[in-house]
N, C-alpha and C. Protein backbone atom coordinates (compact mmCIF):
# COMPACT_ATOMS: atom_id res chain seq x y z
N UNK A 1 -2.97 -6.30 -14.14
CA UNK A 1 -3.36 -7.12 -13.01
C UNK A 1 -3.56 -6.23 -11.79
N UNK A 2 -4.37 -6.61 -11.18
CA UNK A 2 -4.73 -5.71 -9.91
C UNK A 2 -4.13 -6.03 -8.50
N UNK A 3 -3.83 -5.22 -7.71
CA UNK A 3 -3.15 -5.50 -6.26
C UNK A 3 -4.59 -5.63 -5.37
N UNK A 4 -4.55 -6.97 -4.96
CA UNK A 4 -5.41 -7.50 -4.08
C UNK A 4 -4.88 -7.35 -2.62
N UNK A 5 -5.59 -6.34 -1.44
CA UNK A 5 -5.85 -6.44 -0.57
C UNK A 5 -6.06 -7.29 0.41
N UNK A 6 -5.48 -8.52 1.31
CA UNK A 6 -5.52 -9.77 1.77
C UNK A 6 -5.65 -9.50 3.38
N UNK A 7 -6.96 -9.44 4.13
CA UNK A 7 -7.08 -9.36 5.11
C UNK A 7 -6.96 -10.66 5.75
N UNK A 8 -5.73 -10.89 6.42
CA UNK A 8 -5.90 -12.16 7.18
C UNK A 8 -5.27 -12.12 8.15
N UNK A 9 -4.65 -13.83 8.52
CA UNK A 9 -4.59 -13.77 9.64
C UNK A 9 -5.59 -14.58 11.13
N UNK A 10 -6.93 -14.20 10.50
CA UNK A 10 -7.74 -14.61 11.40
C UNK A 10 -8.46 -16.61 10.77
N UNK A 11 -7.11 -17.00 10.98
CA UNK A 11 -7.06 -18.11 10.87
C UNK A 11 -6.29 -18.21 9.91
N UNK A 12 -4.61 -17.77 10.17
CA UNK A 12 -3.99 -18.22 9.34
C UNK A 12 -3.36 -19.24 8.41
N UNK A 13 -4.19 -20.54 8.81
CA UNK A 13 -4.19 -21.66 8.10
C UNK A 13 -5.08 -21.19 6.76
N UNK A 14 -6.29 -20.62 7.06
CA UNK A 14 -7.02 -20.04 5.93
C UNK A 14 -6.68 -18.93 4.98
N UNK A 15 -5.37 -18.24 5.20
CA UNK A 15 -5.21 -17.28 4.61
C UNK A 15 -4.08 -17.79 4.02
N UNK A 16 -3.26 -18.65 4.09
CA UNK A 16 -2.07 -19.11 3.23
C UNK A 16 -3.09 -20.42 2.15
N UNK A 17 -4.24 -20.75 2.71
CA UNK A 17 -5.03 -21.49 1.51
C UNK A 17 -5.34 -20.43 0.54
N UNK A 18 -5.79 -19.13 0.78
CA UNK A 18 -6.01 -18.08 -0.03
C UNK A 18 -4.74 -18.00 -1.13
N UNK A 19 -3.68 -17.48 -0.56
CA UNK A 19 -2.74 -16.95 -1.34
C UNK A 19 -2.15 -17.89 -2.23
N UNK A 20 -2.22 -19.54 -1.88
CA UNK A 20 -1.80 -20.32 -2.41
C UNK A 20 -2.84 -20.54 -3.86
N UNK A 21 -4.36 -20.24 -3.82
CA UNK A 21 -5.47 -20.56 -4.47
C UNK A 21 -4.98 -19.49 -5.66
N UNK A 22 -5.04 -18.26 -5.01
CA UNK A 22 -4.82 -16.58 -5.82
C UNK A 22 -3.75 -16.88 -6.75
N UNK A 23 -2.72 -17.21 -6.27
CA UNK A 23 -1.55 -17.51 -7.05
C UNK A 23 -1.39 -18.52 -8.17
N UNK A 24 -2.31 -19.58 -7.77
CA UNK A 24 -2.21 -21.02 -8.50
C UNK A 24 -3.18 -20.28 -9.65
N UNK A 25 -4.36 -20.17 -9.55
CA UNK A 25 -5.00 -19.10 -10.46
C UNK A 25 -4.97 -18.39 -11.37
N UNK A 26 -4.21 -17.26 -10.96
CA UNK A 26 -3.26 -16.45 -11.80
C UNK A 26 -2.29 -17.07 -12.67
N UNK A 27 -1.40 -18.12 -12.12
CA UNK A 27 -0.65 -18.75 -13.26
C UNK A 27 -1.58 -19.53 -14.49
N UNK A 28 -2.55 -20.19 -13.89
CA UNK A 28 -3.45 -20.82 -14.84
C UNK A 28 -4.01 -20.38 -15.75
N UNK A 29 -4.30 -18.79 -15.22
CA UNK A 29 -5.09 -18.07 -16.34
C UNK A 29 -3.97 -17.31 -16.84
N UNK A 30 -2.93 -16.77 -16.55
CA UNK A 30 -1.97 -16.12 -17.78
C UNK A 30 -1.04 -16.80 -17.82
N UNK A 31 -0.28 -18.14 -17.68
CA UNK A 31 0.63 -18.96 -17.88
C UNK A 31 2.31 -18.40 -17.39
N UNK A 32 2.45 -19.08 -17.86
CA UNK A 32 4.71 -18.73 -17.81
C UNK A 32 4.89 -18.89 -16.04
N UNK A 33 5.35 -17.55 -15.73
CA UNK A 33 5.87 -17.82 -14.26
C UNK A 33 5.38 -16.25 -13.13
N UNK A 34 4.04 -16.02 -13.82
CA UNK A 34 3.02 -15.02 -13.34
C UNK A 34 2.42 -15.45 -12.07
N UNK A 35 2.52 -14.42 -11.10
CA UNK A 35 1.90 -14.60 -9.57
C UNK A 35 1.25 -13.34 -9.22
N UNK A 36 0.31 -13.89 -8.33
CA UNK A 36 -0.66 -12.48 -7.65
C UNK A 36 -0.01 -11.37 -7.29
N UNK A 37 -0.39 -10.30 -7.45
CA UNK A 37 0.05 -9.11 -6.92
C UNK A 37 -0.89 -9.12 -5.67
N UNK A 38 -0.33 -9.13 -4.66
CA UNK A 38 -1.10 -9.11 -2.85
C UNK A 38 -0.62 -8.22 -1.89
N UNK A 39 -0.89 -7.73 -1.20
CA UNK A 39 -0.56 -7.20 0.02
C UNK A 39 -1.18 -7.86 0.82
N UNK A 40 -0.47 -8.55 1.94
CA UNK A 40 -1.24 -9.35 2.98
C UNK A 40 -1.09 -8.20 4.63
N UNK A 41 -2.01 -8.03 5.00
CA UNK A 41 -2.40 -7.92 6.57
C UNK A 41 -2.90 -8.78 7.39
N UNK A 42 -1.74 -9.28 8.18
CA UNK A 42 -1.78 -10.55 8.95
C UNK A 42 -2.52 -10.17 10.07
N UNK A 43 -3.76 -10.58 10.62
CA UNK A 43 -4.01 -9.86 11.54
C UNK A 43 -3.81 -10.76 13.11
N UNK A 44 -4.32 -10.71 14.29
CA UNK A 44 -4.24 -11.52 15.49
C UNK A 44 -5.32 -12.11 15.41
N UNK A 45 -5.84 -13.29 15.78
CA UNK A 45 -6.99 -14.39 15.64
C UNK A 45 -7.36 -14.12 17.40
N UNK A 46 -6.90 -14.09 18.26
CA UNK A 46 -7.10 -14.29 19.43
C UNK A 46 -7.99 -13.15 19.57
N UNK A 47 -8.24 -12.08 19.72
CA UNK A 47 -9.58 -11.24 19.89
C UNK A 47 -10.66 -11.69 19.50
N UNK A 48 -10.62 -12.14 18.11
CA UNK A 48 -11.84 -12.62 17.43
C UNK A 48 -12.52 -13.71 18.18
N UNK A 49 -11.55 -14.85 18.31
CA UNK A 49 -12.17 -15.93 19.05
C UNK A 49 -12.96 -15.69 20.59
N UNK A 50 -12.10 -14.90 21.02
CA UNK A 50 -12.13 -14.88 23.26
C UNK A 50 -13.85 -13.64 22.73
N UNK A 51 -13.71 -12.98 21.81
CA UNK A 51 -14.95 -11.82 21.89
C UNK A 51 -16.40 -12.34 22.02
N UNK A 52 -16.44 -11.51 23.56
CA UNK A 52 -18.04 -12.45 23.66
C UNK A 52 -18.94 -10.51 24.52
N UNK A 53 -18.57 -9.80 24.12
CA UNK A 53 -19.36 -8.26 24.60
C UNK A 53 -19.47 -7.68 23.43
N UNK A 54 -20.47 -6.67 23.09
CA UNK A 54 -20.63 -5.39 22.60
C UNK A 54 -19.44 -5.04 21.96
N UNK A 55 -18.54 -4.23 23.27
CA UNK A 55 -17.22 -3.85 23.27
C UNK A 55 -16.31 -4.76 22.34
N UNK A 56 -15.80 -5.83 22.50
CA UNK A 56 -15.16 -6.74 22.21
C UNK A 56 -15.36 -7.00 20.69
N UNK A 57 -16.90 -7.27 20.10
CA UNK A 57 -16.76 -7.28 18.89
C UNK A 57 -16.93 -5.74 18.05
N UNK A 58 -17.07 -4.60 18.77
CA UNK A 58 -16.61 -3.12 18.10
C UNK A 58 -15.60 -3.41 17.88
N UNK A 59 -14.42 -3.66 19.10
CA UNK A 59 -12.77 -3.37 18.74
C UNK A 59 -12.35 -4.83 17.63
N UNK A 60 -13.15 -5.83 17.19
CA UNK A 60 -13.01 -6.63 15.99
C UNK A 60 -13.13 -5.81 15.05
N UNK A 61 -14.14 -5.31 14.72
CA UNK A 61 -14.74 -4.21 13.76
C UNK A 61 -13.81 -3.09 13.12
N UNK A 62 -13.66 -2.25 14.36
CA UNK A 62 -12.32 -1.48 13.81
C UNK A 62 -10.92 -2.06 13.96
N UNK A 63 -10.71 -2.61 14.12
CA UNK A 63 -9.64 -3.73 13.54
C UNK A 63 -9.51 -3.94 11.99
N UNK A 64 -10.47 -4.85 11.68
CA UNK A 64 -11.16 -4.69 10.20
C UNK A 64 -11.08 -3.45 9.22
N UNK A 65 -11.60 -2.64 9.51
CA UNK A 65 -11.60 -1.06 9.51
C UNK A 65 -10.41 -0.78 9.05
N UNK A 66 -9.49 -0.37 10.05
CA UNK A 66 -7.99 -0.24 10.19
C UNK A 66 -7.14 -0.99 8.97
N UNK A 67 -7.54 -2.33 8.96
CA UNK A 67 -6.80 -3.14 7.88
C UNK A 67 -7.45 -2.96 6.69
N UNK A 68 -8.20 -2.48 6.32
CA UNK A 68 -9.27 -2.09 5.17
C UNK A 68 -8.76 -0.96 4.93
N UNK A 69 -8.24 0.12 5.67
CA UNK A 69 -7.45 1.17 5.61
C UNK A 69 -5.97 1.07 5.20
N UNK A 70 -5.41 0.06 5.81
CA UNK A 70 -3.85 0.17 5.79
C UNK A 70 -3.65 -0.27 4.30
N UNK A 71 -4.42 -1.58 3.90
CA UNK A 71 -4.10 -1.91 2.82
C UNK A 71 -4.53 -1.30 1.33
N UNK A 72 -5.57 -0.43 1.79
CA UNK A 72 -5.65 0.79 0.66
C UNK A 72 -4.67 1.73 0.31
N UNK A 73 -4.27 2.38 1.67
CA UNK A 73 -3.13 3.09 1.44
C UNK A 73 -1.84 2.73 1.68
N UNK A 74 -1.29 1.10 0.85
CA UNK A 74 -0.39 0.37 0.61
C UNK A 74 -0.63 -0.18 -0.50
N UNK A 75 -1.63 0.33 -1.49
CA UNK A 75 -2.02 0.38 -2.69
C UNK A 75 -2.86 -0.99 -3.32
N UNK A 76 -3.27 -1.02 -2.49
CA UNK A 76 -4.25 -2.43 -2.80
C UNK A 76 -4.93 -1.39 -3.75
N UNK A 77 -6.17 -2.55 -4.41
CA UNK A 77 -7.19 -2.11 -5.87
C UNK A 77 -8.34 -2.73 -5.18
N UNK A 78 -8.45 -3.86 -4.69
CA UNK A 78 -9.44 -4.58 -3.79
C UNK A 78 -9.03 -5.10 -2.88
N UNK A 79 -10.20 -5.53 -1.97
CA UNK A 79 -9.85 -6.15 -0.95
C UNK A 79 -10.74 -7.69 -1.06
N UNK A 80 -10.14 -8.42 -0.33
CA UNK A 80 -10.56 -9.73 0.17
C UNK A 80 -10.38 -9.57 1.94
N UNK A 81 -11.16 -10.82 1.96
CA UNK A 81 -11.22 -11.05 3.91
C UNK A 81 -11.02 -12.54 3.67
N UNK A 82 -9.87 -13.03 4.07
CA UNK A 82 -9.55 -14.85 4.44
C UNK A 82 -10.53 -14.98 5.28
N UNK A 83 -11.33 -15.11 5.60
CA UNK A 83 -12.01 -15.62 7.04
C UNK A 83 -13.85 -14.88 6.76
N UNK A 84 -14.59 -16.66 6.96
CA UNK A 84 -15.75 -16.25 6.29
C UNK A 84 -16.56 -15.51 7.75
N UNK A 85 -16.08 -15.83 9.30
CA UNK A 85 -16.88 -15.17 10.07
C UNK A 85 -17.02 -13.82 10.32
N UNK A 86 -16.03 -13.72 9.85
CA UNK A 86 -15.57 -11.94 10.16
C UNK A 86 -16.07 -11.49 8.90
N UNK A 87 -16.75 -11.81 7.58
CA UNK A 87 -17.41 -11.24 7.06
C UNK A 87 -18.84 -10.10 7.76
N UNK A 88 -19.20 -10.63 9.00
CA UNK A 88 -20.10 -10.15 9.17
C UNK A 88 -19.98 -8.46 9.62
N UNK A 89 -18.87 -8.15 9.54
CA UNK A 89 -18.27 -6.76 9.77
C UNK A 89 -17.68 -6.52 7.96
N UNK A 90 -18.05 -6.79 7.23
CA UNK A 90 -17.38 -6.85 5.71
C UNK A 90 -17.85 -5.97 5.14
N UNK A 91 -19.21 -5.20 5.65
CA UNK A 91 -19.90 -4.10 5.15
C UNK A 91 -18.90 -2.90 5.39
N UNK A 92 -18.47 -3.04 6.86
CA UNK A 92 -18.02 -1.49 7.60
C UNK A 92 -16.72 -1.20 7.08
N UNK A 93 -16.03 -2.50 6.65
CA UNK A 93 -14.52 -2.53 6.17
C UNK A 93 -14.88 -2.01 4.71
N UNK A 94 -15.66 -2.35 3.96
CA UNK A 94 -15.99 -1.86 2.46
C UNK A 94 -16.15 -0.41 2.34
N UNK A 95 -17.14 -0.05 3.43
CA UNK A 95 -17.17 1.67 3.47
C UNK A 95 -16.21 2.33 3.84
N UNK A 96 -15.39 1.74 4.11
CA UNK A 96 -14.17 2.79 5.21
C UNK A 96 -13.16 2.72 4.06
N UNK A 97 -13.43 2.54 2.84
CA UNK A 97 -12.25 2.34 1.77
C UNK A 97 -12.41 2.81 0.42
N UNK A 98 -11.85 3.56 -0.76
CA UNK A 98 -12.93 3.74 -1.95
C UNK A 98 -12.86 2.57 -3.20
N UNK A 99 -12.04 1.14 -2.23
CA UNK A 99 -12.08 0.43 -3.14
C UNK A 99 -13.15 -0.43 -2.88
N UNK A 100 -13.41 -1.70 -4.06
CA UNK A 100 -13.94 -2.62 -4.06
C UNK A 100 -13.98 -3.65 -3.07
N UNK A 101 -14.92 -4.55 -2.24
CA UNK A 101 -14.49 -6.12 -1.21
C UNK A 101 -15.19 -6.49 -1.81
N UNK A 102 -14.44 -7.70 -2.48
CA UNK A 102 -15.09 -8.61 -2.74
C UNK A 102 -15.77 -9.67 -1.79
N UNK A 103 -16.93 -9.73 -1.67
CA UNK A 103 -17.32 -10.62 -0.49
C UNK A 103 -17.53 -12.26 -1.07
N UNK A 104 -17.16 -12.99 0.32
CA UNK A 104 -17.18 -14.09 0.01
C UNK A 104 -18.49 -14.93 -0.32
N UNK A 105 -19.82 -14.75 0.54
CA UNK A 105 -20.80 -15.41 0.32
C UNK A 105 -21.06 -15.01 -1.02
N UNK A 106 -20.43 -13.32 -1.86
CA UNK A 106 -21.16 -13.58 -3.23
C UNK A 106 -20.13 -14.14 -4.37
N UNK A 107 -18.73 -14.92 -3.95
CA UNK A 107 -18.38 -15.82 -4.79
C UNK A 107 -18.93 -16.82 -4.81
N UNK A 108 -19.44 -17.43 -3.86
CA UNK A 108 -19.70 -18.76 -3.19
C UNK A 108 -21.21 -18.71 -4.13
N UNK A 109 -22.49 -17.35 -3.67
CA UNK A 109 -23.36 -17.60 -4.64
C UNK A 109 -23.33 -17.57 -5.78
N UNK A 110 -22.53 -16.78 -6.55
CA UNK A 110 -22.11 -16.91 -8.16
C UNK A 110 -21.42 -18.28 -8.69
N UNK A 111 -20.98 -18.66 -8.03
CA UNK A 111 -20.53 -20.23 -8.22
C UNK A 111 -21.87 -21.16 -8.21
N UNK A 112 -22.48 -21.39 -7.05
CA UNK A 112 -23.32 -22.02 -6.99
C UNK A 112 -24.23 -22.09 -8.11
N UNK A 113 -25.28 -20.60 -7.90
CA UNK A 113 -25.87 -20.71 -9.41
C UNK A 113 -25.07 -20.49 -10.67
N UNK A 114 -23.92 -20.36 -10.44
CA UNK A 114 -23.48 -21.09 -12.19
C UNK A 114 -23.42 -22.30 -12.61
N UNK A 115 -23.50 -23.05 -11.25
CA UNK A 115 -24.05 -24.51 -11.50
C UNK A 115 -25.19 -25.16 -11.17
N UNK A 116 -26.15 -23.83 -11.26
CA UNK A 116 -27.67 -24.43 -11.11
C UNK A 116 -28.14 -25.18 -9.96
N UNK A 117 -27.15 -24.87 -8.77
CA UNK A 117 -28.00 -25.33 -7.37
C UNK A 117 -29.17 -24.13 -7.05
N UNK A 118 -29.94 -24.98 -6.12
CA UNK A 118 -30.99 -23.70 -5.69
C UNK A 118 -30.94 -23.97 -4.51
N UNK A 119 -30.20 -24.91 -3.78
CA UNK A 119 -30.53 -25.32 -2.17
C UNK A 119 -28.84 -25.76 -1.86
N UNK A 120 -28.59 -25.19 -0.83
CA UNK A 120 -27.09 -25.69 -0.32
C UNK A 120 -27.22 -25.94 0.91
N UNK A 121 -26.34 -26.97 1.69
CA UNK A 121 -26.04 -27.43 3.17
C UNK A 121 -24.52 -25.89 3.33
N UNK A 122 -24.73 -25.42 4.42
CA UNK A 122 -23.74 -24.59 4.89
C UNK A 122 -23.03 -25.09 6.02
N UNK A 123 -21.79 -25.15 6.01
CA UNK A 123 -21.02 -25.40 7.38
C UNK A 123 -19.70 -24.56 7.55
N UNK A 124 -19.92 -24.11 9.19
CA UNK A 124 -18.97 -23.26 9.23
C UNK A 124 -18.54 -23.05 11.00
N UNK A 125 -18.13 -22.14 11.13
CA UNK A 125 -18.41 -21.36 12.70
C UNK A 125 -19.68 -21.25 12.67
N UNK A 126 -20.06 -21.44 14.11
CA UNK A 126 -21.43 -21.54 14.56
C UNK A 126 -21.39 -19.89 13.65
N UNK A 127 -20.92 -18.86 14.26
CA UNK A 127 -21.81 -17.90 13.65
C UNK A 127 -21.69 -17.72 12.29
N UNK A 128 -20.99 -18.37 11.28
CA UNK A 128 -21.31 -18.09 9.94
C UNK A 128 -22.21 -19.13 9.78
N UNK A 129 -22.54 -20.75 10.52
CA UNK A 129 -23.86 -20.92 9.98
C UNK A 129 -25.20 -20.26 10.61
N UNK A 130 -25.40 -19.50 11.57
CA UNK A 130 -26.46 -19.19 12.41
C UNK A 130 -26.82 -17.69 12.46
N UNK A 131 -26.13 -16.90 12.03
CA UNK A 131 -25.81 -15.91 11.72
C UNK A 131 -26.97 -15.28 10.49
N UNK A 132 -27.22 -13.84 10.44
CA UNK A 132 -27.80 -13.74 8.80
C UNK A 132 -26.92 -13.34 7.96
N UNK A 133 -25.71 -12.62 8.51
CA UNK A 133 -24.80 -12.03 7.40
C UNK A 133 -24.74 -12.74 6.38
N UNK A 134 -24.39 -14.05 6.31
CA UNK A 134 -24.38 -15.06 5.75
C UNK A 134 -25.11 -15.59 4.75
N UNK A 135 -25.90 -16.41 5.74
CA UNK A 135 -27.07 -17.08 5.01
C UNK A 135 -27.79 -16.23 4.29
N UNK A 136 -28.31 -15.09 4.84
CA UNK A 136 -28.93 -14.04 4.05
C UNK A 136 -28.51 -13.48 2.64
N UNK A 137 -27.36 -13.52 2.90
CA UNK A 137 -26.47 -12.56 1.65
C UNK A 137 -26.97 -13.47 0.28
N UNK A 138 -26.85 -15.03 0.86
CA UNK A 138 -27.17 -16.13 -0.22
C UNK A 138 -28.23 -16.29 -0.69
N UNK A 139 -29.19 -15.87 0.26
CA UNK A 139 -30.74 -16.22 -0.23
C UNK A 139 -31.34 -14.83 -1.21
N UNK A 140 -30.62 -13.51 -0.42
CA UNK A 140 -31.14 -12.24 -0.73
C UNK A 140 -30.83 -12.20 -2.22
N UNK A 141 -29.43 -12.22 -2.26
CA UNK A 141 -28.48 -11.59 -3.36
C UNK A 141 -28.46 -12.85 -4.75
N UNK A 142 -28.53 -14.33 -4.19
CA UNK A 142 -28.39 -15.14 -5.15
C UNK A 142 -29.63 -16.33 -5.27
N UNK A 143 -30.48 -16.20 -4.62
CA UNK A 143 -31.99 -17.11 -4.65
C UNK A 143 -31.73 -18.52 -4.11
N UNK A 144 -30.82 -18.67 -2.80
CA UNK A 144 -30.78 -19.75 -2.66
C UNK A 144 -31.22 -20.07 -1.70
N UNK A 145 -31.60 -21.38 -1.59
CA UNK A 145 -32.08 -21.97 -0.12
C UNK A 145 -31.01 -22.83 0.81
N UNK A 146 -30.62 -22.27 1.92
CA UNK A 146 -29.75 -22.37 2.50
C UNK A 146 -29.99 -23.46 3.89
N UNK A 147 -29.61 -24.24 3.71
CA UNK A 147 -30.05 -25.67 5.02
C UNK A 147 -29.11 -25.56 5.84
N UNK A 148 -28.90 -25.87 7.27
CA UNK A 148 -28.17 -26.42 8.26
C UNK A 148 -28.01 -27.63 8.63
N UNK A 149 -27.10 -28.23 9.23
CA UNK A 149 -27.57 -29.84 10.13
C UNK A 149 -27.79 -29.28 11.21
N UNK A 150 -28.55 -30.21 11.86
CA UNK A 150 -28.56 -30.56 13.31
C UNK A 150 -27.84 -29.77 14.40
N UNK A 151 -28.29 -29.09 15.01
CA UNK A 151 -27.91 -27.94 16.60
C UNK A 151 -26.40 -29.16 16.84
N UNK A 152 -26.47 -30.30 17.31
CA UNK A 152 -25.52 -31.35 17.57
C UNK A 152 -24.34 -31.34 16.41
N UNK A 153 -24.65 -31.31 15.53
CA UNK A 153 -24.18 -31.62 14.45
C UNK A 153 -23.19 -30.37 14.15
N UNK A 154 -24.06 -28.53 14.26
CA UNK A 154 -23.09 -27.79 13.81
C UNK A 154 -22.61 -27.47 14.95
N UNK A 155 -22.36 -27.63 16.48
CA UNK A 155 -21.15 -28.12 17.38
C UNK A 155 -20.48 -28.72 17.20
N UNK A 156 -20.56 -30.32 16.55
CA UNK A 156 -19.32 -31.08 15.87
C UNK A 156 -18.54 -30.22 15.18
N UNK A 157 -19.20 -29.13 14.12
CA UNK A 157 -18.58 -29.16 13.21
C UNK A 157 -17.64 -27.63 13.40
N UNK A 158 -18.34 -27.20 14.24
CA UNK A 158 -17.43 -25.63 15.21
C UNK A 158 -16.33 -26.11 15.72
N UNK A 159 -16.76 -27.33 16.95
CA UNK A 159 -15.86 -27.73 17.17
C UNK A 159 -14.19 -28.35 16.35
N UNK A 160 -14.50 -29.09 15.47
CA UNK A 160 -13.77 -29.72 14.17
C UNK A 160 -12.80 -28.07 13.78
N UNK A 161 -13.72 -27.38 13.53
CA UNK A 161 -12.93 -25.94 12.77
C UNK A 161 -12.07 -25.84 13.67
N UNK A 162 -12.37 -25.27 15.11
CA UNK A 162 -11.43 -24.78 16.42
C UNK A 162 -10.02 -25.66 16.54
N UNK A 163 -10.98 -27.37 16.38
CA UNK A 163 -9.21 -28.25 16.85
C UNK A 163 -8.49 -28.58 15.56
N UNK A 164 -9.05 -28.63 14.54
CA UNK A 164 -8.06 -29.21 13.02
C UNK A 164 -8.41 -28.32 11.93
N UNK A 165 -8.95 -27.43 12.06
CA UNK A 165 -8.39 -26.73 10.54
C UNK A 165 -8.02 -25.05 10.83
N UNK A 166 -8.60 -24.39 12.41
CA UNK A 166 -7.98 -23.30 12.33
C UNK A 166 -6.86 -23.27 13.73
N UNK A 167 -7.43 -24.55 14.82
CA UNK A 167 -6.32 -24.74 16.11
C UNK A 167 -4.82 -25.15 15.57
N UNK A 168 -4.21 -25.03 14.18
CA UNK A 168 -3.19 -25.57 14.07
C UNK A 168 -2.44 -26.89 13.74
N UNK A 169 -3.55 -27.77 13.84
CA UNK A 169 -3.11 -29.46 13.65
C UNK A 169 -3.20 -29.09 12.09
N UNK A 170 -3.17 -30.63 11.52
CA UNK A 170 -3.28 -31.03 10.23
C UNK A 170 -4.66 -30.73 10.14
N UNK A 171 -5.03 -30.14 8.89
CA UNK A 171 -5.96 -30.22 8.22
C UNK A 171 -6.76 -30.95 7.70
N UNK A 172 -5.88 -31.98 6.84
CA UNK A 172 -6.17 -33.14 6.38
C UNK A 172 -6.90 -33.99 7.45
N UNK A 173 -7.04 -33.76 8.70
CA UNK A 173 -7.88 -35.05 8.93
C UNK A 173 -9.01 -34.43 9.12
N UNK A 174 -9.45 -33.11 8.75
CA UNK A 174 -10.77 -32.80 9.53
C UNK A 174 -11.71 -33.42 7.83
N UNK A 175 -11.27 -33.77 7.10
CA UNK A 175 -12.23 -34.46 6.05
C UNK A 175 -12.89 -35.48 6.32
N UNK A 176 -12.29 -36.48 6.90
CA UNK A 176 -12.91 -37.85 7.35
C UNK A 176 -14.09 -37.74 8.29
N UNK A 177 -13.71 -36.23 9.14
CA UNK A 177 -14.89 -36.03 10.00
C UNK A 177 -16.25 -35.71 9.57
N UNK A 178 -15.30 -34.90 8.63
CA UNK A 178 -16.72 -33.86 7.84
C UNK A 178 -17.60 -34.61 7.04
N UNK A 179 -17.02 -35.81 6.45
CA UNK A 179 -17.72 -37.00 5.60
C UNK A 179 -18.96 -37.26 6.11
N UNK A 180 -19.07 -37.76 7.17
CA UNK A 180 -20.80 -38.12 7.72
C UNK A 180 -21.57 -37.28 8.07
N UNK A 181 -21.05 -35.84 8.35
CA UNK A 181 -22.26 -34.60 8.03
C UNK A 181 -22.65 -34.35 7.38
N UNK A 182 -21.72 -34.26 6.15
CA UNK A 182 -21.60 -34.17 4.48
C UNK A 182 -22.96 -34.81 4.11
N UNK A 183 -22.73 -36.39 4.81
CA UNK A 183 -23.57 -37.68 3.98
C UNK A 183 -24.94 -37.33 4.64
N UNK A 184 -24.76 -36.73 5.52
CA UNK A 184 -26.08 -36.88 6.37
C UNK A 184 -27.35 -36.06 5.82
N UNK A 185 -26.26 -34.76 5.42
CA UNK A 185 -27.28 -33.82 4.11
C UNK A 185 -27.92 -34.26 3.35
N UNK A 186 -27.15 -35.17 2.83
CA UNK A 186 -27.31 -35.79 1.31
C UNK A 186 -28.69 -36.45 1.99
N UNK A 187 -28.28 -37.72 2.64
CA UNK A 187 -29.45 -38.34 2.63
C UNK A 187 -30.98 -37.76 3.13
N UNK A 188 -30.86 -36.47 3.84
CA UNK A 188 -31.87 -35.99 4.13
C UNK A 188 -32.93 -35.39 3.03
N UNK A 189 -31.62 -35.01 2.20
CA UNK A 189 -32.36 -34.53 0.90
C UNK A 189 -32.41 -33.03 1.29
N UNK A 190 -31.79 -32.66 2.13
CA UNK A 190 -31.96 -31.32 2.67
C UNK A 190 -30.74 -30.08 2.35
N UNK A 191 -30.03 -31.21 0.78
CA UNK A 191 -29.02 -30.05 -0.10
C UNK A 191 -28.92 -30.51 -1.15
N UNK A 192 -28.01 -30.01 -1.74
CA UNK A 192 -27.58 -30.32 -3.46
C UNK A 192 -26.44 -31.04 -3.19
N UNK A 193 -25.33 -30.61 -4.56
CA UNK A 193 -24.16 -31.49 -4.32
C UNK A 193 -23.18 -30.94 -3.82
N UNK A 194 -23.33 -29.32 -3.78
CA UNK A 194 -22.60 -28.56 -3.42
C UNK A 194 -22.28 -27.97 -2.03
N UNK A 195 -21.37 -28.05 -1.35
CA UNK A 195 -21.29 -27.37 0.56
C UNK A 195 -20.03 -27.34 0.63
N UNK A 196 -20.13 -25.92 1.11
CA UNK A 196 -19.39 -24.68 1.63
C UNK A 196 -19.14 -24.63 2.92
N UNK A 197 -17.74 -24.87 2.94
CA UNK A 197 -16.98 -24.82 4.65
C UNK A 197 -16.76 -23.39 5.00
N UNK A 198 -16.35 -23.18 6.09
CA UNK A 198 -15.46 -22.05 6.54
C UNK A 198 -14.67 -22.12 6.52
């Protein structure tokens, strides 16, 4: 079994969904009372969010970097990143290491087309839906066609991330919200069955 690298932190509600997923996983696929081998790097969320300069998202970057570093030489085998916005620095953290990152948009596309979507609704942080790191990675790397809602719509849904699933409240209620964006796809005809949060 391999020691997975766990960059998080930057929304630590999202990174204990990770470890909880990794773990549940691992028991499923080798049974008895087997758990992930992880190293977690908790990182600070507050830079990421307040960063609005040049400057500001470099020192995100090597941040990244740094933890891409520490957890190599704390014997990680790969790395992961909890947090789909900060992928967009996921390249620089991969080079700065001689292991493997697994990136998230290409689980997300290997999933997808293993179930034969060709068009997905994306929702996330404004910049993982608006962004190319992203969307691109999906269309480039896995042939998909990648939709948005509504300018209005992915403010609801930035917003929603900020106050209930990474500001700390319950989680659980940001579903009920997400339901009529969800539906709104649908009926547009402008996705499949499949959509991907942040």
């Amino acid at each position: 079994m391999k020691t997975i690298g766990l960059i998080g932190g930057w929304g630590w509600e999202a990174s204990a969904a990770y470890y909880r997923i990794m773990n549940r996983e691992v028991r499923k696929e080798l049974g008895g009372w087997h758990s992930a081998r992880v190293i977690l790097d908790s990182l600070d969320l507050h830079p990421l969010t307040t960063a609005k300069t040049k400057q500001d998202f470099e020192a995100v970057r090597q941040t990244l970097v740094a933890s891409a570093k520490r957890l190599r030489n704390a014997g990680a085998e790969l790395l992961v990143i909890a947090c789909n916005t900060v992928h967009r620095f996921a390249d620089s953290a991969r080079n700065a290491v001689d292991i493997p990152l697994l990136h998230i948009a290409d689980v997300a596309g290997n999933a997808l087309a293993k179930d034969s979507h060709a068009k997905v609704g994306l929702l996330g942080t404004m910049p993982t839906m608006q962004a190319p790191f992203y969307r691109q990675r999906l269309a480039d790397n896995h042939g998909l066609e990648v939709v948005l809602p509504s300018r209005p719509l992915r403010e609801d849904v930035a917003a929603l991330i900020e106050s209930d699933l990474t500001g700390g409240s319950n989680p659980e209620v940001a579903e009920p919200k997400l339901t009529p964006i969800v539906d709104y796809l649908a009926e547009q005809g402008r996705a499949g069955d499949s959509l991907w949060l942040d």
